[in-house]
Structure formats: C-alpha cells, structure tokens
Protein backbone atom coordinates (compact mmCIF):
# COMPACT_ATOMS: atom_id res chain seq x y z
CA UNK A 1 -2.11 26.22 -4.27
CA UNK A 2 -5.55 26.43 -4.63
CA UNK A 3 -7.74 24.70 -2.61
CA UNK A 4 -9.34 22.61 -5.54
CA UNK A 5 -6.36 20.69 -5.37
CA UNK A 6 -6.56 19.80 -1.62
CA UNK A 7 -9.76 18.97 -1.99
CA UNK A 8 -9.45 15.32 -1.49
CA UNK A 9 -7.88 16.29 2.14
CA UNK A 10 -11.26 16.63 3.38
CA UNK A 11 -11.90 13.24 3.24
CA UNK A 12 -11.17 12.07 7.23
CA UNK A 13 -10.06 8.48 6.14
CA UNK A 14 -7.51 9.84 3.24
CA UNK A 15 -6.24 11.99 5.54
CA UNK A 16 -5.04 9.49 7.86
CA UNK A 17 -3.99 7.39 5.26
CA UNK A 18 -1.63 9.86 3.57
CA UNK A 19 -0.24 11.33 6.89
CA UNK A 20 0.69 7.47 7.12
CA UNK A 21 2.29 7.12 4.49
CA UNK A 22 4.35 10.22 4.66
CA UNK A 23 5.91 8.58 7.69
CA UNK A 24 5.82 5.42 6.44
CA UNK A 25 7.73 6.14 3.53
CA UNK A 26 10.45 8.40 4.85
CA UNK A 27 11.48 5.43 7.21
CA UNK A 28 11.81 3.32 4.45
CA UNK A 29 13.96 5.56 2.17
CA UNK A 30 16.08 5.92 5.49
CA UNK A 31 16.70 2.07 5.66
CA UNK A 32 17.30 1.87 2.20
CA UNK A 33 20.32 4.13 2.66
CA UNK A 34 20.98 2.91 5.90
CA UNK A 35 21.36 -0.95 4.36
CA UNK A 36 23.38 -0.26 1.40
CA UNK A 37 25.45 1.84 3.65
CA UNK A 38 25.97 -1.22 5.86
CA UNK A 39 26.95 -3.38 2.73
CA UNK A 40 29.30 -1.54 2.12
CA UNK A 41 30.70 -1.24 5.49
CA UNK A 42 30.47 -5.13 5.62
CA UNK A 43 32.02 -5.82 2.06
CA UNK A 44 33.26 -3.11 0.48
CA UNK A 45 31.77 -4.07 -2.54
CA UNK A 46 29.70 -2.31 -4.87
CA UNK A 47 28.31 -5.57 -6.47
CA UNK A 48 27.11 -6.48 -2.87
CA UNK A 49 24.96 -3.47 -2.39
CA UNK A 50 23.67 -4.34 -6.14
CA UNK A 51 22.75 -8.21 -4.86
CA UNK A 52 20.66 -6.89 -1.67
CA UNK A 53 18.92 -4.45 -4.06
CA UNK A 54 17.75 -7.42 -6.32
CA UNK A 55 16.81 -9.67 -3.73
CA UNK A 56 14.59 -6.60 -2.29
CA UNK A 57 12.74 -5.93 -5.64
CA UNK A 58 13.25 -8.80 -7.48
CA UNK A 59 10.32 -10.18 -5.31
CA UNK A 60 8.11 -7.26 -5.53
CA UNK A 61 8.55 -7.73 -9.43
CA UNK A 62 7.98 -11.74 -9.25
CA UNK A 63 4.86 -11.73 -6.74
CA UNK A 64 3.59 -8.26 -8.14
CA UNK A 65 0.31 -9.73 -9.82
CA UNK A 66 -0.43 -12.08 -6.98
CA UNK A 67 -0.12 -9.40 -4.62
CA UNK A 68 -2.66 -7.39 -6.81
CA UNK A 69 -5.15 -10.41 -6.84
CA UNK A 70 -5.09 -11.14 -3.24
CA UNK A 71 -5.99 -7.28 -2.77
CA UNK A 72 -8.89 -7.42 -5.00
CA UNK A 73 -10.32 -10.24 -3.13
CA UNK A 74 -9.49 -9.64 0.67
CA UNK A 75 -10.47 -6.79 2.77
CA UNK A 76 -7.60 -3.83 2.14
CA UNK A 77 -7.29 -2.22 5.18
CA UNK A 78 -7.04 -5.85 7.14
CA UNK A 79 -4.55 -6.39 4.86
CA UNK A 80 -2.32 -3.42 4.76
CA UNK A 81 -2.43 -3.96 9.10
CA UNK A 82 -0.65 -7.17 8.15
CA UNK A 83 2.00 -6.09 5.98
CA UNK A 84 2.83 -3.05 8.25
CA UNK A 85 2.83 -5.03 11.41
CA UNK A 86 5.39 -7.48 9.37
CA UNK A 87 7.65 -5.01 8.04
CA UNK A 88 7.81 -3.16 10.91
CA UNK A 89 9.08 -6.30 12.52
CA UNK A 90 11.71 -6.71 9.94
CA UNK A 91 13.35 -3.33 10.01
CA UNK A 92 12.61 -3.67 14.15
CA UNK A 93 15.21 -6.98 13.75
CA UNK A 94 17.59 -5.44 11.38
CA UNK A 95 18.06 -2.87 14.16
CA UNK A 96 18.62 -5.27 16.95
CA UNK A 97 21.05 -6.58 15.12
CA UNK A 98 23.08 -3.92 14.20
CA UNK A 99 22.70 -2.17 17.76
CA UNK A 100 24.46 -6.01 19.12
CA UNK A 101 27.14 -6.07 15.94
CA UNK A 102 25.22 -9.80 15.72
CA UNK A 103 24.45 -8.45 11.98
CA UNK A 104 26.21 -10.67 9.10
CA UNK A 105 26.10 -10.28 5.10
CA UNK A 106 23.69 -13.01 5.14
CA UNK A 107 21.36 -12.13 7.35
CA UNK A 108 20.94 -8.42 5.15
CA UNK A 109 20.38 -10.69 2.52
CA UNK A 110 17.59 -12.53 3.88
CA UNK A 111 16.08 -9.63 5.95
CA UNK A 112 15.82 -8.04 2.73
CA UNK A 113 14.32 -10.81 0.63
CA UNK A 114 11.46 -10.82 2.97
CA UNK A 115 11.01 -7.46 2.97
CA UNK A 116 10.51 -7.73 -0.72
CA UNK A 117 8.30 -10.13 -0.66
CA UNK A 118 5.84 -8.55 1.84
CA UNK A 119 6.42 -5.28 -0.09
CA UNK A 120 4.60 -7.12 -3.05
CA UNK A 121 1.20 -7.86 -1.11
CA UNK A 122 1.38 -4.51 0.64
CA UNK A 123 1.66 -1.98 -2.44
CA UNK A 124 -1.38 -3.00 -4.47
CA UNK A 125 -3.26 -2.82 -1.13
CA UNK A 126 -2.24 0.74 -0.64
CA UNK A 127 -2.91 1.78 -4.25
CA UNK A 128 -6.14 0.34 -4.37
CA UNK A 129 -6.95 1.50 -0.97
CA UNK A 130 -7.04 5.21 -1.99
CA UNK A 131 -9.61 4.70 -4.67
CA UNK A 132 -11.87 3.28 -1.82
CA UNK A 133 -11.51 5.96 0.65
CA UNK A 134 -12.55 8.81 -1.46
CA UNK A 135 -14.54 7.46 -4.34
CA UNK A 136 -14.43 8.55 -7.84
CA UNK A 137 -15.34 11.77 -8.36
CA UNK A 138 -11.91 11.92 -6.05
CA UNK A 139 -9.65 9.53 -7.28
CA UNK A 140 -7.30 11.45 -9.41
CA UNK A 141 -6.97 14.20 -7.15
CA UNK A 142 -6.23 11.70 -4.15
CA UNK A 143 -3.59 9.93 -6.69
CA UNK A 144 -2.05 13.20 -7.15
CA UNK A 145 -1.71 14.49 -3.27
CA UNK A 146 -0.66 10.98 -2.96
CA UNK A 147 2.54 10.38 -5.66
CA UNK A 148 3.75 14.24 -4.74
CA UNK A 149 3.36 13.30 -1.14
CA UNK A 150 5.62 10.04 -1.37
CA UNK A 151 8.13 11.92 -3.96
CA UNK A 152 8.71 14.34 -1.18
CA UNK A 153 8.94 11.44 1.45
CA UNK A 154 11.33 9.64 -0.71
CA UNK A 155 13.92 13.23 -1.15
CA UNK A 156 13.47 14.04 2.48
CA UNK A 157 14.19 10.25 4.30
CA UNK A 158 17.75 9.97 2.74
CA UNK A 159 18.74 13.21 4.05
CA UNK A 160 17.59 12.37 7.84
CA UNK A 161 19.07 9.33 7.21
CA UNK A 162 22.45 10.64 6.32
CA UNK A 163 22.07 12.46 10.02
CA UNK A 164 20.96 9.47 11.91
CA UNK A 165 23.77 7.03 10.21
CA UNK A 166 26.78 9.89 10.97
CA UNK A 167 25.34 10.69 14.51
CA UNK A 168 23.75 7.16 15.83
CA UNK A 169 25.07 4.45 13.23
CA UNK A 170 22.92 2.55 10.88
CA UNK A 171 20.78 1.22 13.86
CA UNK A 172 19.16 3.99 14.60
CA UNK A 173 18.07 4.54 10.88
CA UNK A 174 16.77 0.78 10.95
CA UNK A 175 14.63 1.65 14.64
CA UNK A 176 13.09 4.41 13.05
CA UNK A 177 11.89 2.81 10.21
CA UNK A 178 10.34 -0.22 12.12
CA UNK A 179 8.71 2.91 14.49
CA UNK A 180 7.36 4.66 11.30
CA UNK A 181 5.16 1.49 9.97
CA UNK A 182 3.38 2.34 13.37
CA UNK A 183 1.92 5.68 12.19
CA UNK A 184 0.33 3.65 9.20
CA UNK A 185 -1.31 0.72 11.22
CA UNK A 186 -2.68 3.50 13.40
CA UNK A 187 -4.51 5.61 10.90
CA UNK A 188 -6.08 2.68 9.44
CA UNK A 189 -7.19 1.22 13.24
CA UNK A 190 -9.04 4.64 13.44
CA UNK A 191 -10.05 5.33 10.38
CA UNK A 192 -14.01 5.06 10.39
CA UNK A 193 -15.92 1.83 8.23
CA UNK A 194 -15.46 2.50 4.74
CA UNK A 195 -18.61 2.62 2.81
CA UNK A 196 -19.02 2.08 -0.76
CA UNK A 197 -17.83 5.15 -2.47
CA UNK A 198 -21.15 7.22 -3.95
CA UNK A 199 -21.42 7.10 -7.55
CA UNK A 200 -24.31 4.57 -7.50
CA UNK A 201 -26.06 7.10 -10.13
CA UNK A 202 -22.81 6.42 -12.31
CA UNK A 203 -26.05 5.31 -14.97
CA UNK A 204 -27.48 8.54 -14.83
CA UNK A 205 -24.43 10.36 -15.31
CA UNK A 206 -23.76 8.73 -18.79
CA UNK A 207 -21.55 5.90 -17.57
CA UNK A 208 -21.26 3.19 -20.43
CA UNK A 209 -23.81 0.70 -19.43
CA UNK A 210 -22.44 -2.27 -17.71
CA UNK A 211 -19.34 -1.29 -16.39
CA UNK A 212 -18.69 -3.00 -13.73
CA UNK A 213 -19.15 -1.07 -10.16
CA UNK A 214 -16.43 -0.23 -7.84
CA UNK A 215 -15.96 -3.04 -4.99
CA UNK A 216 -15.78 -1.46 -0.93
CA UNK A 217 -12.92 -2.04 0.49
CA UNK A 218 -15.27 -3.82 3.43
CA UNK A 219 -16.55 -6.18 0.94
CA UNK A 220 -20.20 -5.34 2.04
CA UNK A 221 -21.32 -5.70 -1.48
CA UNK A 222 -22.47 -9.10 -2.91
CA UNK A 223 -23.34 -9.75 -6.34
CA UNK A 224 -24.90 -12.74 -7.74
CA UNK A 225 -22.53 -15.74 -8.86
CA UNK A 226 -22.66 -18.14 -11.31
CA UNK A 227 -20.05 -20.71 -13.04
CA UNK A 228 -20.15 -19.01 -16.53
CA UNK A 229 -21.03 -15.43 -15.84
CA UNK A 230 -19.28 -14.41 -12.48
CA UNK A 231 -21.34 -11.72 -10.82
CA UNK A 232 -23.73 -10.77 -13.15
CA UNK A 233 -27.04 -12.85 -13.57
CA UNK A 234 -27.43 -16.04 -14.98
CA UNK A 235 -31.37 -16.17 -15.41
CA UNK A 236 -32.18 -18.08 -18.25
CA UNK A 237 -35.79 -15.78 -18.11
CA UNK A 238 -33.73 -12.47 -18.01
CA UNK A 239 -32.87 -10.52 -20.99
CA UNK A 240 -29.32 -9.56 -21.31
CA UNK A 241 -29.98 -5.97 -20.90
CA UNK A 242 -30.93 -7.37 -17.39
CA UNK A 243 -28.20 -9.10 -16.61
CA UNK A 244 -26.14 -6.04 -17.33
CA UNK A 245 -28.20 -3.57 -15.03
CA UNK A 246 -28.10 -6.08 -12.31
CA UNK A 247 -24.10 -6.22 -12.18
CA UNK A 248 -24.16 -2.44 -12.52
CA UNK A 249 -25.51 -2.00 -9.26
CA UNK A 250 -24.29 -3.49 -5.69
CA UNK A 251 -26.45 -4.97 -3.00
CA UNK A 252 -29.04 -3.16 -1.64
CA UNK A 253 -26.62 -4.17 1.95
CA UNK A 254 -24.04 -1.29 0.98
C-alpha cells in the first residue's frame, strides 16, 4: 500500500483514536453475537432476537439528529469519555449477569435499549471527531483508514466471539466488550489538546468566500453573536463583504 494512503497515521492524536476504535469495535460486534445468541438460548425465538435488535437501533435512528447537535455544540472528546465510560458499564452489567444466571429476557431488553440510546450521542461524536484531529487537507484519507479499519473490526469480532461463547459462555464475550471501551477512553485521556486544524489560509487557496470555518473540537474559537446573524457580524457600519471575512476567520485565541 503506498504510504500516501497511511499518511493520515502520522497524525499522533488519529492514531490513538483509530487504535481505539479497532478495539472498541471488535468488542461490540462480539456482544452483538453474544446477545442474540443469548435470546435465543432464553426464547428460542427468532422474533425475539429481531425485538432486541430494534430496541438497540431503533434509538440510534430516533435520537440520531439530537445526538449530532449536542456534538456540534459540546466539546467531542469530553463527550465521547462519557459515552464510553457508559457503555462500558452496560456491557460490564450484562456480563455480571450472565456470569450469576441473574440474566432475564427483560433485562436484555432494557440493557439494550440503553445501549441504543447512548450509541446515538456517541457516533456523531466519533465521526466528527476525526475531522478535528487531522484537519482538512486530511479528512478523506482519515475517513478512509477509518471505515476499512471498522469493516475489518466488524468481520473479525464475530469470529472471536464465536470462540469466547463455545469456550467461556456468552459472559465472557459481554466482559470483553465492557474491557474494550477502555482502550478508547484511554487514547482520548492522552491524546494531546487539539488545536484548530490549519487551513486558516483556506481564502488564499480559492475557498468560496464565506464558508464558514471548521469549529476545534476544544471550542477555543469564539465568533461574534448576534440574534439575527449568528456568528458573523452584525455592525450596522460594516459592509457585508465584512461581515463575511469576519466569520471566515476564528479568534485570534486559537
């Protein structure tokens, strides 16, 4: 492969971030198998397994674009700590359970509701977050590394799931999930500050005047506000050309 396409690997923070979620994602494609292996084993019902499905993504569907707005307006990697921390405590007490026999259909059913509806807060936050940790002469090629990276998660979690389930029981599946959120909260503890990503000469470059700048995920850029105009200027002794270089550019802060 050539190394044009790694290039996005030398950024420390996406580095971190992708190892992450490598982990991070296996686990959960082993407690996906791992639950609908244990509906099964509860019911014997195929329409069960369908039901915990829905009440998993039926959430992330329903709170999808609230999700996305409360990532555009809260610091990313704060968030994404959150989300980890909680659905590493979810899969941590589906595991319990099952290692105790305490587990019942219901409580799948609700474990997996939640899960859903943390789910929908913590994807946006992770998409967006890649876009802030390499910038945008970067982007694509980060988006790239990232969706092969998580297709390859996804095919390899099942299989070491199928191990765990046969050798340890479902529990075991469940534990290693709630272990693997870990690996993500970690990177992001040591990633270093993220800065605004460098295409401040965007302008010079031929960008179509106006656009509106990319926001750091440390919200250390401030814009001015105003009722009618949001954050560009409002000055009634500006020109609108103006007003549109002054929201083109972050504060001088970043």
């Amino acid at each position: 492969m050539p190394a044009r396409a790694l290039r996005s690997l030398q950024v420390r923070n996406y580095r971190l971030f992708l190892t992450g979620q490598l982990i991070s994602v296996s686990g959960t494609a082993m407690q996906q198998v791992a639950q609908d292996w244990l509906v099964v084993q509860l019911t014997g019902r195929a329409l069960s397994v369908a039901l915990a499905s829905v009440l998993q993504l039926g959430p992330v569907l329903a709170l999808g674009p609230l999700g996305g707005a409360v990532a555009d307006r809260v610091d990313r990697r704060r968030l994404l700590v959150t989300t980890q921390a909680v659905l590493a405590l979810l899969a941590l007490a589906l595991a319990l359970l099952a290692f105790v026999h305490a587990i019942r259909l219901w409580t799948v059913y609700l474990l997996a509701g939640l899960l859903g509806c943390v789910t929908a807060f913590d994807m946006p936050a992770r998409s967006a977050l890649v876009g802030d940790l390499v910038g945008a002469d970067l982007v694509a090629n980060a988006v790239a590394l990232n969706t092969g990276a998580l297709n390859a998660a996804r095919a390899v979690g099942p299989a070491i799931a199928a191990a765990l389930v046969g050798a340890l029981g479902v529990g075991a599946a469940f534990l290693v999930n709630g272990l693997s959120y870990f690996a993500v909260i970690t990177g992001l503890r040591r990633m270093d500050p993220v800065v605004p990503p460098a295409d401040h000469s965007e302008r010079g470059r031929g960008a179509r005047p106006g656009a509106r700048p990319r926001r750091c995920a440390g919200r250390c850029c401030s814009w001015p506000r105003s009722p009618r105009w949001g954050r560009t200027s409002r000055s009634s002794s500006r020109s609108w050309s103006d007003r549109r270089f002054t929201a083109a550019l972050p504060s001088s802060r970043c």
